[in-house]
C-alpha atoms as a PDB file:
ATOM      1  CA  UNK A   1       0.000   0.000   0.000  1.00  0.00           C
ATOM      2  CA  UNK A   2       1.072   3.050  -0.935  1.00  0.00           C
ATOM      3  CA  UNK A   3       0.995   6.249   1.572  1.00  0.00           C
ATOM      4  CA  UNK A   4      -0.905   9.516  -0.190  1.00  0.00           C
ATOM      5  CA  UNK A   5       2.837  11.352   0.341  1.00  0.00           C
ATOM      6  CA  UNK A   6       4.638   9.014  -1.537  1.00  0.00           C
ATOM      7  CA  UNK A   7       2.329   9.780  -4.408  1.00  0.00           C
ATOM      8  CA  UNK A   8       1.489  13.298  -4.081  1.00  0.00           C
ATOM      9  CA  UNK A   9       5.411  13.339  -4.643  1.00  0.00           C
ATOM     10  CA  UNK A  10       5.543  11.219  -7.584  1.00  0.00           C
ATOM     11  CA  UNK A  11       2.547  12.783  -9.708  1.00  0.00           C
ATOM     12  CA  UNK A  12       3.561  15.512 -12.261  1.00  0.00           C
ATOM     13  CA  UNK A  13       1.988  18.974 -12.127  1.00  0.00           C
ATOM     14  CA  UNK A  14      -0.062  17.362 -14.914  1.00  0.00           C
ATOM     15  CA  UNK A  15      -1.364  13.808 -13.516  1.00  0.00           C
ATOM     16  CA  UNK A  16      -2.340  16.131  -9.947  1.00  0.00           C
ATOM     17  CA  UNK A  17      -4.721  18.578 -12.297  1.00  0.00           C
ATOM     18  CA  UNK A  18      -6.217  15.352 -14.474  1.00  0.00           C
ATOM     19  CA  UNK A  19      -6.712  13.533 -11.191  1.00  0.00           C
ATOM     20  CA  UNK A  20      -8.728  16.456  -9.842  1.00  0.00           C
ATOM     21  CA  UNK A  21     -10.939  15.981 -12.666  1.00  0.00           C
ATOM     22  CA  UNK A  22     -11.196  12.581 -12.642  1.00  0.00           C
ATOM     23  CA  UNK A  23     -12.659  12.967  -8.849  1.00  0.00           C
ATOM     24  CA  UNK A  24     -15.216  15.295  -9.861  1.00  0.00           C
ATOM     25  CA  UNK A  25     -16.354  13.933 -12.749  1.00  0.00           C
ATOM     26  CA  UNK A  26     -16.132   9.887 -11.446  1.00  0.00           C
ATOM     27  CA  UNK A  27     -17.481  11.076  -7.803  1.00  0.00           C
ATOM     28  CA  UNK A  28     -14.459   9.401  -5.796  1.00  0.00           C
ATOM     29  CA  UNK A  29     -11.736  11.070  -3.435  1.00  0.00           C
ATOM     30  CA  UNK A  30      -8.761  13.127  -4.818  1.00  0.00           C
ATOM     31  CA  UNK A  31      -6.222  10.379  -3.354  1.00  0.00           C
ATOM     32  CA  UNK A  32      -7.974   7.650  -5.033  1.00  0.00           C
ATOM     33  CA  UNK A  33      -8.150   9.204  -8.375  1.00  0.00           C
ATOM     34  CA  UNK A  34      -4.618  10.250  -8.007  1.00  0.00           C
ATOM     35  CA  UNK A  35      -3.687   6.678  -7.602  1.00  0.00           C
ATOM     36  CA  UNK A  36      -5.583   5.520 -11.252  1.00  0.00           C
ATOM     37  CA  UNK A  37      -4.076   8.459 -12.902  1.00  0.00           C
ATOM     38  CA  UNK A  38      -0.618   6.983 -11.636  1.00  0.00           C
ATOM     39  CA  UNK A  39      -1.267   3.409 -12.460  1.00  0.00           C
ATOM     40  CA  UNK A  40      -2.505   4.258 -15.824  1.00  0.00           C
ATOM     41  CA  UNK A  41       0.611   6.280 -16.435  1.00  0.00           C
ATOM     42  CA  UNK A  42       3.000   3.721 -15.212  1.00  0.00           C
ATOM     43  CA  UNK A  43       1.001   0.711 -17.239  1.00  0.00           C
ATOM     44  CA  UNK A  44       2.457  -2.666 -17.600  1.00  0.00           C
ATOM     45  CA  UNK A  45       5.707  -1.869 -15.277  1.00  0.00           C
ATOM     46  CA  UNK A  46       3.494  -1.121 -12.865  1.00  0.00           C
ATOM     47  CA  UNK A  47       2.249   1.413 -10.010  1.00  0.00           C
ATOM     48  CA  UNK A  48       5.770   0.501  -7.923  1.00  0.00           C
ATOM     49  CA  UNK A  49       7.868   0.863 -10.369  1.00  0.00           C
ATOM     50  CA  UNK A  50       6.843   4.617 -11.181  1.00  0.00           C
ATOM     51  CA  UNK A  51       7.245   5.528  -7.999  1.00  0.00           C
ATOM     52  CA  UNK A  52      10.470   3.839  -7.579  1.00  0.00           C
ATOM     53  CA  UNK A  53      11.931   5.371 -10.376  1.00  0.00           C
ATOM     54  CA  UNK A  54      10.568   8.952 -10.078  1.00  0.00           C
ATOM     55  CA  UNK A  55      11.835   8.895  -6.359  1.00  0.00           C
ATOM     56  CA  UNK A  56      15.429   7.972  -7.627  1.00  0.00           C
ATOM     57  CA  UNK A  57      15.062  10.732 -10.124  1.00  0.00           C
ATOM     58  CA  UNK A  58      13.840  13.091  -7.250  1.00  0.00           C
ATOM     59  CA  UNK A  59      16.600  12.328  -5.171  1.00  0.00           C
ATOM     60  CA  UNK A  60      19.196  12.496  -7.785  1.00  0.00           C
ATOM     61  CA  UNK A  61      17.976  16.362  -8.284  1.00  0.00           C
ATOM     62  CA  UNK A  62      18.652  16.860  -4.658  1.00  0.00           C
ATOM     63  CA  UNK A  63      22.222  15.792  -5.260  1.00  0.00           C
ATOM     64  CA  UNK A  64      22.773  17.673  -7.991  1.00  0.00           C
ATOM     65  CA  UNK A  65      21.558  20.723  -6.415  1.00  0.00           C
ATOM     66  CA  UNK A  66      23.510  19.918  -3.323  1.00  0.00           C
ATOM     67  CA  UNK A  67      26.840  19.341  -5.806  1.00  0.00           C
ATOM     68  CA  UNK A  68      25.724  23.266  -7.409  1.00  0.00           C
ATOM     69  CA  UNK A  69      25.680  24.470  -4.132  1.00  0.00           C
ATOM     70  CA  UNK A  70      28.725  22.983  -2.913  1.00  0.00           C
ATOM     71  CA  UNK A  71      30.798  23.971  -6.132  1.00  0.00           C
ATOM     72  CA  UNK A  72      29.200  27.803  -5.927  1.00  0.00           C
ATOM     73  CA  UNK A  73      30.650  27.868  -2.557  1.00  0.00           C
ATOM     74  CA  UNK A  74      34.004  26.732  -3.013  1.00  0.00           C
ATOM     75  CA  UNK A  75      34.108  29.386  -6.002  1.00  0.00           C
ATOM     76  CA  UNK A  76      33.355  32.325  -3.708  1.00  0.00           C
ATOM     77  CA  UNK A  77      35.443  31.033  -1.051  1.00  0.00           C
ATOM     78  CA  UNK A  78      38.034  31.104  -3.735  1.00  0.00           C
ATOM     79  CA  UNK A  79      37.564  34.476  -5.242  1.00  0.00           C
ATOM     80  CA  UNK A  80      37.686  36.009  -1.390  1.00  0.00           C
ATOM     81  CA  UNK A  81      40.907  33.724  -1.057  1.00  0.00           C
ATOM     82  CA  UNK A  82      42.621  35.245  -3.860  1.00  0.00           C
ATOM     83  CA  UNK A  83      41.313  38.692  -3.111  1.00  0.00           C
ATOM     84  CA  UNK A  84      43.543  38.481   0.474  1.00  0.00           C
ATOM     85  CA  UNK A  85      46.726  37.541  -1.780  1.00  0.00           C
ATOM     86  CA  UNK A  86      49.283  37.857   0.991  1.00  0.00           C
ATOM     87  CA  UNK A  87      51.795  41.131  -0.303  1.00  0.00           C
ATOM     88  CA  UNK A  88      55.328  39.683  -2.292  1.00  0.00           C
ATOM     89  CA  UNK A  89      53.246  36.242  -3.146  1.00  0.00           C
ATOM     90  CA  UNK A  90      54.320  34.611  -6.041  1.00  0.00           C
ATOM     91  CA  UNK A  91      51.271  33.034  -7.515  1.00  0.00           C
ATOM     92  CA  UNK A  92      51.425  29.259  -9.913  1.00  0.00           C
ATOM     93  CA  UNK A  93      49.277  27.363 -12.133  1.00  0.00           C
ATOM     94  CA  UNK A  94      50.005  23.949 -12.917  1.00  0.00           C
ATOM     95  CA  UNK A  95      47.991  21.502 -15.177  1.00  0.00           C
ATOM     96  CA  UNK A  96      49.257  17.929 -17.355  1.00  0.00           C
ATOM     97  CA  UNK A  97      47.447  15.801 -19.787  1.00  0.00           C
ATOM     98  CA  UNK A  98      47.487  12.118 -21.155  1.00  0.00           C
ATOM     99  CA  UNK A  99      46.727  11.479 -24.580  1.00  0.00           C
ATOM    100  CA  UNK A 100      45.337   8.899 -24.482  1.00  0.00           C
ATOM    101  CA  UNK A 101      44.646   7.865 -21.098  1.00  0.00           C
ATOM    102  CA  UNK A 102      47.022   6.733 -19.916  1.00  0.00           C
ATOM    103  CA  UNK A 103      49.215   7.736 -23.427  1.00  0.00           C
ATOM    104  CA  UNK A 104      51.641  10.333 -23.964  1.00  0.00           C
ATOM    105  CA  UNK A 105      51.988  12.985 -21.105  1.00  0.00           C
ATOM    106  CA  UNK A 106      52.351  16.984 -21.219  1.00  0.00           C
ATOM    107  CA  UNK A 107      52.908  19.165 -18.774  1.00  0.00           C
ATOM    108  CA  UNK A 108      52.139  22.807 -18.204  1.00  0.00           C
ATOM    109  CA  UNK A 109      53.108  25.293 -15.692  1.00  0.00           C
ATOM    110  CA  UNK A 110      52.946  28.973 -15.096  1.00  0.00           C
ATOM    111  CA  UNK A 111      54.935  30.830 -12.490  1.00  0.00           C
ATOM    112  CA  UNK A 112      54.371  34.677 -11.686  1.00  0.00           C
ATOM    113  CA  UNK A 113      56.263  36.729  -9.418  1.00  0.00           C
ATOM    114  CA  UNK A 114      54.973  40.052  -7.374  1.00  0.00           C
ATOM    115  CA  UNK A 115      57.461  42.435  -9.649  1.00  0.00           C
ATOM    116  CA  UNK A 116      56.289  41.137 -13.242  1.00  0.00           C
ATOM    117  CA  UNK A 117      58.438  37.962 -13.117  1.00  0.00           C
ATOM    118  CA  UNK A 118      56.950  35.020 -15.518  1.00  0.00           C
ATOM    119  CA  UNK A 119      58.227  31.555 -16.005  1.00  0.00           C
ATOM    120  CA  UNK A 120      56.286  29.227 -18.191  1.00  0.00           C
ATOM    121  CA  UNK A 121      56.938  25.299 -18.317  1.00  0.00           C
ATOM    122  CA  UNK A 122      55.551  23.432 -21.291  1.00  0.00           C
ATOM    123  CA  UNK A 123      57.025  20.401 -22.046  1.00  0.00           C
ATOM    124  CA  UNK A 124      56.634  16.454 -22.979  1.00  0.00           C
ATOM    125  CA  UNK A 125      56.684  13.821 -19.480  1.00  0.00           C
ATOM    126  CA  UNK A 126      57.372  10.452 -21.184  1.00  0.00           C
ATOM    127  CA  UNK A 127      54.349   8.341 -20.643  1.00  0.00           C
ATOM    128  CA  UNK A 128      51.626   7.559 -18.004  1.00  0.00           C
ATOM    129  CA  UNK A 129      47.790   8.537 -17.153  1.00  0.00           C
ATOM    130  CA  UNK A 130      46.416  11.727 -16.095  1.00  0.00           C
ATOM    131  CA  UNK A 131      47.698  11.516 -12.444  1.00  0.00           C
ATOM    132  CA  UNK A 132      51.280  11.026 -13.002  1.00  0.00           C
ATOM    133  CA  UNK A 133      50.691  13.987 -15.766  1.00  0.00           C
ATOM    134  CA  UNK A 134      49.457  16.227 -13.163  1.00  0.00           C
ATOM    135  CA  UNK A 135      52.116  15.348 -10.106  1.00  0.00           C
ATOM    136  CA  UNK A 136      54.855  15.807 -12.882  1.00  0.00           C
ATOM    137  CA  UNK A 137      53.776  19.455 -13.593  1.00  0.00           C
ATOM    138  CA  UNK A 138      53.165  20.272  -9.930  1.00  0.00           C
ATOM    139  CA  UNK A 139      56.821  18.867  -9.449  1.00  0.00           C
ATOM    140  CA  UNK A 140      58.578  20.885 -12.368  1.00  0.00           C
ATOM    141  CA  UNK A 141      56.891  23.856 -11.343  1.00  0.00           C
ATOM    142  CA  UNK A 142      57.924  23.385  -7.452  1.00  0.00           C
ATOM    143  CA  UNK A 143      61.190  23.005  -9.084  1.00  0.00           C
ATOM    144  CA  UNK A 144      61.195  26.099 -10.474  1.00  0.00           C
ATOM    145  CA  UNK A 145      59.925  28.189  -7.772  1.00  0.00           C
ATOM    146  CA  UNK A 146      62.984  26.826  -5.692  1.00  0.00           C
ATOM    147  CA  UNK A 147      65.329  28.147  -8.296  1.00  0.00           C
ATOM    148  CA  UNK A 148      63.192  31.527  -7.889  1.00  0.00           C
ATOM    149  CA  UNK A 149      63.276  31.387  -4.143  1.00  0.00           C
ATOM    150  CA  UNK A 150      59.916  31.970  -4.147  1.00  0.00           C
ATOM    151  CA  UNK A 151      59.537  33.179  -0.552  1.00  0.00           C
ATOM    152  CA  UNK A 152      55.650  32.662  -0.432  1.00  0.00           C
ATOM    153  CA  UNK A 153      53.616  30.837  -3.190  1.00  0.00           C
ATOM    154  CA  UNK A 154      50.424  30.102  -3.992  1.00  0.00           C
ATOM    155  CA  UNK A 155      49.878  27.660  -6.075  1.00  0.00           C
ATOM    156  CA  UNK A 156      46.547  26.518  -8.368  1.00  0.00           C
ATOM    157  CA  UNK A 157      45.583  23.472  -9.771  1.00  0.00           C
ATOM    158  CA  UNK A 158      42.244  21.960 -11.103  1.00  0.00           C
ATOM    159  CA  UNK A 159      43.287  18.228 -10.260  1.00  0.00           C
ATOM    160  CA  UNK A 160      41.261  17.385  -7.028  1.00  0.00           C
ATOM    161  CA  UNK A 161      43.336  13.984  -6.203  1.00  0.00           C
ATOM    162  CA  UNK A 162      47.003  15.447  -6.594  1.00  0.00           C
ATOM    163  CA  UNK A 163      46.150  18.196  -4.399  1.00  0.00           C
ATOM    164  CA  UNK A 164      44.180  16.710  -2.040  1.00  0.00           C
ATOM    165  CA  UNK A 165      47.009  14.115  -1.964  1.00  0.00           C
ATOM    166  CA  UNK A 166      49.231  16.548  -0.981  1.00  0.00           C
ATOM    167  CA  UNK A 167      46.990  18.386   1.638  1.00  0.00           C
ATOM    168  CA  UNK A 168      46.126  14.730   3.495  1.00  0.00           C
ATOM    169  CA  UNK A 169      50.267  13.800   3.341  1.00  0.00           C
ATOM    170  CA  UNK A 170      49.419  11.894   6.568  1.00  0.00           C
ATOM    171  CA  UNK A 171      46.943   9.572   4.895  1.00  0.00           C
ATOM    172  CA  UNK A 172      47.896   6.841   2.784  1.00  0.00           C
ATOM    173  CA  UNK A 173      48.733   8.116  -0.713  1.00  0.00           C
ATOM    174  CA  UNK A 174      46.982   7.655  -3.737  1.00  0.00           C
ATOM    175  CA  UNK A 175      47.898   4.411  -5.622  1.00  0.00           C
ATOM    176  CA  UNK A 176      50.698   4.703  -7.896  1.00  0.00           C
ATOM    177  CA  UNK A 177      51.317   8.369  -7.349  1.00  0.00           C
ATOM    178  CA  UNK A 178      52.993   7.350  -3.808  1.00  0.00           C
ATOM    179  CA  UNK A 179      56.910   8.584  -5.364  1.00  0.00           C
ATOM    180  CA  UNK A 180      55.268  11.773  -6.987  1.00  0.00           C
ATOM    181  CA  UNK A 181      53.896  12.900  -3.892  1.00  0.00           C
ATOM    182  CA  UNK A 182      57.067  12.272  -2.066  1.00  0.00           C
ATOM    183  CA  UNK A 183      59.000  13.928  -4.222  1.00  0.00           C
ATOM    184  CA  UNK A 184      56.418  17.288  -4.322  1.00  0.00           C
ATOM    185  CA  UNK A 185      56.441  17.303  -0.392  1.00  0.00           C
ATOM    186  CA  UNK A 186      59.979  17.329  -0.604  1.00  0.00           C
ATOM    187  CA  UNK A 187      60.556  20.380  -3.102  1.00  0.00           C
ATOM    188  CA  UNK A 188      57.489  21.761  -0.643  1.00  0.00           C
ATOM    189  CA  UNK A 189      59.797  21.664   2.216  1.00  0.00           C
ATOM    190  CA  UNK A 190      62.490  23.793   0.961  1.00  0.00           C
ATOM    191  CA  UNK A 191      60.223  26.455   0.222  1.00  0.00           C
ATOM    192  CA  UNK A 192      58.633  28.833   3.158  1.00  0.00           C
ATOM    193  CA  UNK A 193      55.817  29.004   2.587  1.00  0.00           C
ATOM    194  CA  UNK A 194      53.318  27.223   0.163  1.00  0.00           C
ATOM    195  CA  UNK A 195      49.247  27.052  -0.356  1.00  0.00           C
ATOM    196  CA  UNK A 196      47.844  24.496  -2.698  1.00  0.00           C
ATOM    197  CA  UNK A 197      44.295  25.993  -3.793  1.00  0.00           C
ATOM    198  CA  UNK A 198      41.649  24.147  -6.078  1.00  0.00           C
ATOM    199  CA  UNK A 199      40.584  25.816  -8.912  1.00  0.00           C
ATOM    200  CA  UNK A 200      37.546  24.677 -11.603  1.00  0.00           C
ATOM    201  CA  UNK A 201      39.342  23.902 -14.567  1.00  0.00           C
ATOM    202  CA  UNK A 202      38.357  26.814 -16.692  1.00  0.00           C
ATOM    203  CA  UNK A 203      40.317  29.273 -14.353  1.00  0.00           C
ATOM    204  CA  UNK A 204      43.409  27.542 -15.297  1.00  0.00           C
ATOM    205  CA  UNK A 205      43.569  27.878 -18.714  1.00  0.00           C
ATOM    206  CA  UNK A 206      46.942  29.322 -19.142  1.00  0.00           C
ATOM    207  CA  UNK A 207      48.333  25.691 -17.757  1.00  0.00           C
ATOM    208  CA  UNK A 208      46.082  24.022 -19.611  1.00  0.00           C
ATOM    209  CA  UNK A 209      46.541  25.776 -22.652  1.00  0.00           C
ATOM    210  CA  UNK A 210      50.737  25.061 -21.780  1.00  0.00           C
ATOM    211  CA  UNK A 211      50.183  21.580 -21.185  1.00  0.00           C
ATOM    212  CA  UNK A 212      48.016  21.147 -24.494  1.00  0.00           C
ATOM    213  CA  UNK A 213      51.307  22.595 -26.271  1.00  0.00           C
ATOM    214  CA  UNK A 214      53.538  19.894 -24.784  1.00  0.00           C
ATOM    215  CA  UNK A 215      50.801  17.527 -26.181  1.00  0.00           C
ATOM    216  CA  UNK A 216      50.774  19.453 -29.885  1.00  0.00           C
ATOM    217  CA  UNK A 217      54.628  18.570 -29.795  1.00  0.00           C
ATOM    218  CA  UNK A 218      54.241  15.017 -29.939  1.00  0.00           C
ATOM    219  CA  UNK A 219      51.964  15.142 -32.626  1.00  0.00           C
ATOM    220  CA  UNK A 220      54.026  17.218 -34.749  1.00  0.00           C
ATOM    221  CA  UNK A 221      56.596  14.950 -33.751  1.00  0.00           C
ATOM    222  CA  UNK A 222      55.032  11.669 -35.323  1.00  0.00           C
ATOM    223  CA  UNK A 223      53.490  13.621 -38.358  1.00  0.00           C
ATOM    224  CA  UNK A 224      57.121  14.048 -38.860  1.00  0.00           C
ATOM    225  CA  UNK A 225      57.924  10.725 -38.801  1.00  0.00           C
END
């Protein structure tokens, strides 16, 4: 039996106003001419299986409104982030790609220091999937704010599991990226002061746009060939 909630929320705007008419004009209660108007839309599958279904589909709009709301939040705690830039920061993109996945890697990086300073890093990383690409840019841009001596640096990324691999170091690492993150924390540790910020991907294009060079390289490479 079904409970007049669960199908007052299954019924469409629709199937509520046709099973308002149905009670008026076949003399029975609202509820019970709610229920026909659902079994005759759900036919052979079935009363249950409508409301099954349009409750999954209900609750997977909750989700994705809950996932909106989580990802406009993180934005403006971004922007607010970057809007208290500490004075003398150096600030760093990174991004890498596989092509395919896992296929030939390329790396991109952009460094920019407080007085107009710019280092860019766009290069080919051998071969792997799209975690080892993205450790390997973090790492050659690390590398390169040590040779800067980058006294504080902020540093953004769009790849959720390298960073939050680096952020958790006291958790168990992410499977087969264990040496990459070892060898990032080091490079960390000789600078003073570092902040690893998420970023959506399309506010790191200039990485991107670096890494997708490294990646036109190998092509030009084998149309060479």
């Amino acid at each position: 039996m079904y409970t007049d909630e669960q199908l007052i929320a299954a019924a469409y705007h629709g199937e509520r106003v046709s099973s308002r008419r149905l009670a008026g004009a076949a003399g029975i209660g609202e509820m019970e001419a709610l229920r026909r108007t659902l079994e005759q839309a759900a036919g052979p599958a079935g009363l249950a299986a409508l409301l099954f279904t349009r409750a999954a589909a209900v609750q997977r709009d909750a989700e994705r409104r809950a996932a909106k709301a989580q990802q406009q939040a993180a934005r403006l705690a971004l922007k607010q982030a970057g809007s208290t830039l500490p004075p003398g920061a150096w600030q760093a993109w990174f991004d890498g790609s596989a092509h395919p996945n896992p296929g030939k890697l390329g790396i991109g990086a952009l460094l920019s220091g407080p007085d107009g300073e710019q280092i860019e890093i766009s290069r080919r990383a051998g071969h792997g999937n799209s975690g080892e690409a993205e450790y390997l840019a973090l790492i050659a841009l690390l590398e390169a704010a040590v040779h800067a001596r980058a006294p504080q640096l902020v540093i953004y990324g769009d790849s959720q599991v390298v960073i939050n691999d680096v952020l958790h170091a006291g958790a168990p690492g992410a499977k087969g990226l264990e040496m990459h993150r070892t060898r990032a924390l080091q490079l960390m540790a000789q600078l003073a002061d570092v902040t690893l910020r998420w970023v959506p991907r399309h506010r790191n294009g200039a990485a991107d746009r670096l890494s997708q060079q490294a990646i036109a390289s190998w092509r030009a490479e084998m149309e060479a060939d």
